[in-house]
Structures are given as C-alpha cells and as structure tokens.
N, C-alpha and C. Protein backbone atom coordinates (compact mmCIF):
# COMPACT_ATOMS: atom_id res chain seq x y z
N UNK A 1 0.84 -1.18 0.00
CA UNK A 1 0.00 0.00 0.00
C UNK A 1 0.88 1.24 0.00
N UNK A 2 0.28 2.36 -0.95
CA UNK A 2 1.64 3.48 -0.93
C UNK A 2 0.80 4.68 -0.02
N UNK A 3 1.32 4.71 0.97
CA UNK A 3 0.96 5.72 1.69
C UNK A 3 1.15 7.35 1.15
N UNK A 4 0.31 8.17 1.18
CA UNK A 4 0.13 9.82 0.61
C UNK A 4 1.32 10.50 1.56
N UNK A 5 2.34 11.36 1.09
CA UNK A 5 3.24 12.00 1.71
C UNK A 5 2.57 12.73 3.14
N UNK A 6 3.44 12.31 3.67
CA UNK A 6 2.83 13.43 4.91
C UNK A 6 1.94 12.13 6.22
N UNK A 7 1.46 11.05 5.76
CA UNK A 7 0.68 10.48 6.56
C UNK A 7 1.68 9.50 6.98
N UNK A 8 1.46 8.78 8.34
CA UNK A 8 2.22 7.95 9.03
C UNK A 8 2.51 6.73 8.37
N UNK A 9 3.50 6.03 7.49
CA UNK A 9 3.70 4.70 6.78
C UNK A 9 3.22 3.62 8.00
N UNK A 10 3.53 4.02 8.83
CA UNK A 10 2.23 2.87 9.67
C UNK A 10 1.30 2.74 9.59
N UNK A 11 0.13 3.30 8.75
CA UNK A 11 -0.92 2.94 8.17
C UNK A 11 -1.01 1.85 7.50
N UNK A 12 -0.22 1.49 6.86
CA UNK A 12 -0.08 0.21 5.76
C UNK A 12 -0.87 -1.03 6.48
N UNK A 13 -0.24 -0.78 7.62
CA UNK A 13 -0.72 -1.91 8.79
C UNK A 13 -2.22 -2.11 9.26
N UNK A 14 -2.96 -1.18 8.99
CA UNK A 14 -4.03 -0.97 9.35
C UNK A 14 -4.89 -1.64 8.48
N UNK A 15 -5.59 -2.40 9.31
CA UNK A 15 -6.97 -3.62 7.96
C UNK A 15 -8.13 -2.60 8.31
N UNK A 16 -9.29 -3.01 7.18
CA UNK A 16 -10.26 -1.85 7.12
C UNK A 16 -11.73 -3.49 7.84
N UNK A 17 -11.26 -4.58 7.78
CA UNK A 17 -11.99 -5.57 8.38
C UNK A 17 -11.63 -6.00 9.86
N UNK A 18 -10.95 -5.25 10.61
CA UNK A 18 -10.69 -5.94 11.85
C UNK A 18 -11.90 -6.02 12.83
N UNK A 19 -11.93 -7.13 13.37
CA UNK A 19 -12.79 -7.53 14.40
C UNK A 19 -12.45 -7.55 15.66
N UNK A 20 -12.61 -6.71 17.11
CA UNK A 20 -12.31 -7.68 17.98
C UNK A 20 -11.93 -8.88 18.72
N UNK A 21 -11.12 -9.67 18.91
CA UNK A 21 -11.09 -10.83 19.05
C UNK A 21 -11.78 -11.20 20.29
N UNK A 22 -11.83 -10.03 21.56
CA UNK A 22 -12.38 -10.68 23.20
C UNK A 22 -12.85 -9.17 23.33
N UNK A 23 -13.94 -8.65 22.44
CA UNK A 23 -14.86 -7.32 23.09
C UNK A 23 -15.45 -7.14 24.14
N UNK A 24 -15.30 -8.24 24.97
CA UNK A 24 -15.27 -8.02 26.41
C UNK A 24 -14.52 -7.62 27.25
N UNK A 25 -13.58 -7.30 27.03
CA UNK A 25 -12.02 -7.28 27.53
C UNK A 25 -11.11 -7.28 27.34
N UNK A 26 -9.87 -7.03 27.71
CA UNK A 26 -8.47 -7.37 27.76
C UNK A 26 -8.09 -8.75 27.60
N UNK A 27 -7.71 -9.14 26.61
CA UNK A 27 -7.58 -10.65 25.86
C UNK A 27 -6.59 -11.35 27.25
N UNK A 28 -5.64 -10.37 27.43
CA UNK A 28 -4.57 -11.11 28.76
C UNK A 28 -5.05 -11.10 30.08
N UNK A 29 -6.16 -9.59 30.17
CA UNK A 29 -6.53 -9.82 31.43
C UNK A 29 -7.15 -10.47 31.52
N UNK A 30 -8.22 -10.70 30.75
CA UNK A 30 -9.70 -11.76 31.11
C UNK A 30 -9.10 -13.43 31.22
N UNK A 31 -8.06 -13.70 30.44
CA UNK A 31 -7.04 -14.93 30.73
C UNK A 31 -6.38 -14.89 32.37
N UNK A 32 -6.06 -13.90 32.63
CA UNK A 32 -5.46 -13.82 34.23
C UNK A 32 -5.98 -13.67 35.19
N UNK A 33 -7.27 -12.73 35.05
CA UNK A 33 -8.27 -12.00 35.62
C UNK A 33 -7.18 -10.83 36.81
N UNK A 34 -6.74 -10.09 35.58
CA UNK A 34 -6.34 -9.24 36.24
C UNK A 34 -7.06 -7.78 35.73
N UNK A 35 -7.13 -6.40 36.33
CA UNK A 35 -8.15 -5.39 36.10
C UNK A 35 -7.68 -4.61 34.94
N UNK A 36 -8.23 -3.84 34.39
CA UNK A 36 -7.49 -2.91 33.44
C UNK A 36 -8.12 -1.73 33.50
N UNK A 37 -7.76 -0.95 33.10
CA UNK A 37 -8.25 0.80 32.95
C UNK A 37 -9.43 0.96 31.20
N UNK A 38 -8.49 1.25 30.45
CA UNK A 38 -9.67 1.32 29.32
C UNK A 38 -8.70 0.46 28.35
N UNK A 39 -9.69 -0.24 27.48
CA UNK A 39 -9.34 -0.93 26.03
C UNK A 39 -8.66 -0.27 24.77
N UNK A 40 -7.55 -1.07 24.40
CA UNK A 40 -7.25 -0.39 22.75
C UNK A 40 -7.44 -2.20 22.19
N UNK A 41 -8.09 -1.21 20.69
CA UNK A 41 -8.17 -2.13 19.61
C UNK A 41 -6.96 -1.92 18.91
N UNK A 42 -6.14 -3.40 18.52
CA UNK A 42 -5.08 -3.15 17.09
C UNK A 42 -5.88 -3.38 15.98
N UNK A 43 -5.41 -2.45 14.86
CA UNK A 43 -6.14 -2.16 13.81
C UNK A 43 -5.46 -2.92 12.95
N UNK A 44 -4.59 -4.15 12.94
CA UNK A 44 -3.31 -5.22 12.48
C UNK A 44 -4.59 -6.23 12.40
N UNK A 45 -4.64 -6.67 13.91
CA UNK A 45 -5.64 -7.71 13.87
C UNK A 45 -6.72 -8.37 14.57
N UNK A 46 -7.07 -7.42 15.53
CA UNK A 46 -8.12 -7.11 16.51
C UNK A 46 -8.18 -7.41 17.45
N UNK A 47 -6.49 -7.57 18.15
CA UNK A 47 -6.00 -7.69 19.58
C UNK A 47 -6.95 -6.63 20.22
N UNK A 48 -7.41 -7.47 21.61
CA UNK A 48 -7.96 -6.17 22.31
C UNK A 48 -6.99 -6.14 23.71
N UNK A 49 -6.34 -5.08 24.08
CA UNK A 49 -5.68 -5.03 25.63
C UNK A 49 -5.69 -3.77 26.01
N UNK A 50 -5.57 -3.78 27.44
CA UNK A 50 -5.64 -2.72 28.23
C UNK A 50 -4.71 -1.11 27.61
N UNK A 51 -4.67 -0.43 28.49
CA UNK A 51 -4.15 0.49 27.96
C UNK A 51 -2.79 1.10 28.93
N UNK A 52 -2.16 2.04 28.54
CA UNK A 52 -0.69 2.40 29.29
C UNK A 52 -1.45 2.99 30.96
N UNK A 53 -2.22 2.82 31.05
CA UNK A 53 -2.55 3.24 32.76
C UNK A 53 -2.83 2.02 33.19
N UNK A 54 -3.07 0.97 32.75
CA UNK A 54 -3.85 0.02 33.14
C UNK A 54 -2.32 -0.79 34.10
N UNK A 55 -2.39 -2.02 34.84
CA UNK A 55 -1.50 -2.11 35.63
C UNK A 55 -0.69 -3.03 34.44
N UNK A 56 -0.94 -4.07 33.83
CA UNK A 56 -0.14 -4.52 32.33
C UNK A 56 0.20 -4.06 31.01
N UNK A 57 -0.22 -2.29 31.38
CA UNK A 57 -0.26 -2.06 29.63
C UNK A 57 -0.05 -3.15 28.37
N UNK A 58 -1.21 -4.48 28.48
CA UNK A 58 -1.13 -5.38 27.21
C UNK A 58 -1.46 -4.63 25.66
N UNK A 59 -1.76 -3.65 25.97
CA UNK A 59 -2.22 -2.62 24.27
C UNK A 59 -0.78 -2.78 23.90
N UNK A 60 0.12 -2.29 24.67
CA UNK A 60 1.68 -1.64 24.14
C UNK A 60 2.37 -3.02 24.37
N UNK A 61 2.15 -3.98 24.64
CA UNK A 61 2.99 -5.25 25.15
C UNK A 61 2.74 -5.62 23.64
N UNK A 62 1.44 -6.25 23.30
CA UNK A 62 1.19 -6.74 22.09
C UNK A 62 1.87 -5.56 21.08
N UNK A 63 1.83 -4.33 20.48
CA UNK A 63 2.36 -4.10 19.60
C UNK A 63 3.85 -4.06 19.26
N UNK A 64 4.38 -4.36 20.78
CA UNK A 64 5.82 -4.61 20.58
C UNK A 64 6.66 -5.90 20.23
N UNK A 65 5.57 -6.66 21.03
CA UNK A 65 5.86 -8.25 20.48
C UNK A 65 5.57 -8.52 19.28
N UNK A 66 4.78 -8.19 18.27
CA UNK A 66 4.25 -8.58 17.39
C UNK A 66 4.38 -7.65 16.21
N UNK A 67 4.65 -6.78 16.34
CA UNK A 67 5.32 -5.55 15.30
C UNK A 67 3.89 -4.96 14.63
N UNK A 68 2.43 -4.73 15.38
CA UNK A 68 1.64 -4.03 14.90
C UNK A 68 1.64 -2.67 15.56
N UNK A 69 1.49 -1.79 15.18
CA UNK A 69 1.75 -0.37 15.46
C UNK A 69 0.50 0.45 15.73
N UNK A 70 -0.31 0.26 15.05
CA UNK A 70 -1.42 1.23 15.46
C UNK A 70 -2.68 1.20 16.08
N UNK A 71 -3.04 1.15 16.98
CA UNK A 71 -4.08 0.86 17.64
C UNK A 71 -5.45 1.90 17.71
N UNK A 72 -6.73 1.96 18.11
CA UNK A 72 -7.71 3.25 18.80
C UNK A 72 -8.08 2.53 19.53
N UNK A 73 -8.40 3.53 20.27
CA UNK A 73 -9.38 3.12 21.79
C UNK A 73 -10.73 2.58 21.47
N UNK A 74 -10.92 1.49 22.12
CA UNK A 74 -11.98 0.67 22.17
C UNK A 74 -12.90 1.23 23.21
N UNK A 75 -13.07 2.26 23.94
CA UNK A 75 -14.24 3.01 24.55
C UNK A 75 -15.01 3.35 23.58
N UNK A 76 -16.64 3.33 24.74
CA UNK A 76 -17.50 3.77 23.41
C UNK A 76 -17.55 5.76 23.52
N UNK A 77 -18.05 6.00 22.59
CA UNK A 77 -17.55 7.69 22.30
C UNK A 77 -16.53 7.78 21.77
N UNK A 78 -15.04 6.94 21.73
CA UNK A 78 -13.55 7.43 21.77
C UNK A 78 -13.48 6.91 20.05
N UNK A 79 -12.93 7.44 19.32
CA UNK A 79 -12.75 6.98 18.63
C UNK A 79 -11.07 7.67 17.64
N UNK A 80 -10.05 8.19 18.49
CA UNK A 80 -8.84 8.54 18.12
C UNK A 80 -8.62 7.20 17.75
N UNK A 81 -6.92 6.99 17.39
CA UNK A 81 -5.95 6.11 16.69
C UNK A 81 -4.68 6.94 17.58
N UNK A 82 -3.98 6.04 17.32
CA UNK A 82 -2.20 6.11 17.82
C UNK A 82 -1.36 5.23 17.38
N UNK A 83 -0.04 5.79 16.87
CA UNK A 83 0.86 4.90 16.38
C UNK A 83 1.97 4.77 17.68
N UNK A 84 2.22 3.57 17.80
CA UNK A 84 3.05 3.45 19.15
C UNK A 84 4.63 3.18 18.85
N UNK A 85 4.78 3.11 17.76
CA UNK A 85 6.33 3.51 16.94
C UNK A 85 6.37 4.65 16.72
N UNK A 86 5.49 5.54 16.75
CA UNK A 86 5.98 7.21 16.31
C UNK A 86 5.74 7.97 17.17
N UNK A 87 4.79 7.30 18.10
CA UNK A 87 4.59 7.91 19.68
C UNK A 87 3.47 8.74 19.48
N UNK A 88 2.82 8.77 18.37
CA UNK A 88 1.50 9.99 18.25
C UNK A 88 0.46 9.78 17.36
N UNK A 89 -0.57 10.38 17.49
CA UNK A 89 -1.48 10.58 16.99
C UNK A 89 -1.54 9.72 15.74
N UNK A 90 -2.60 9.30 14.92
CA UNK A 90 -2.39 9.16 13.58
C UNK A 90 -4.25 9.00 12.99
C-alpha cells in the first residue's frame, strides 16, 4: 500500500476488516483476571488489551511483540488512533 506523503507509513498496517477478538475485555486480562483501565483495539488484527494506565499495559505489550503499530481506543464515544512507533497521533 503506498501511503500519501505526509501520513504515518504505519498505516499500511491498518486492515479496514478488523474484528475484535475478546470485546469483552483485555484478551490477557480476562485470561489472568487481572483489572485494566480502558481498552485499545489493534487495527493489524483485533488484539484487544488494556491500555498504558492500566497495571499490564497489554495494548503496548502486544504491539511490541508482534510488530503491529497502530491501535484506537476501544471506549464507546472514543474513537482517536495512535501509532506506538511514532509515539502519536495518527
């Protein structure tokens, strides 16, 4: 995919079909039953995990293990994006 000058080449990564995989939750917490703060969706492949306040940040665990980069918040109302290789917005 050729990304438009100016926009984050971490887009490439981004599927326009991703599904949730555990929309109930934190895929690691609900496995541990440990608590989390708020949900990010990866837009790679519909990892759902907690977020950088949460006590495992699994949002940022999974995109580092697995080399997907861009995630949005899975709250309802929220609907930003973030690239966690470029540290911002996208």
């Amino acid at each position: 995919m050729n990304v438009p000058v100016g926009l984050d080449p971490h887009l490439a990564f981004v599927r326009d079909d991703v599904e949730p995989r555990t929309p109930e939750g934190c895929q690691e917490c609900l496995r541990i039953g440990s608590p989390w703060g708020h949900l990010r969706l990866c837009l790679t492949c519909g990892h759902v995990g907690c977020c950088d306040q949460s006590p495992r940040r699994h949002a940022r665990r999974h995109a580092g293990l697995v080399g997907h980069p861009i995630i949005r918040s899975f709250e309802p109302g929220e609907d930003w994006r973030w690239c966690f290789v470029d540290e911002a917005p996208v």
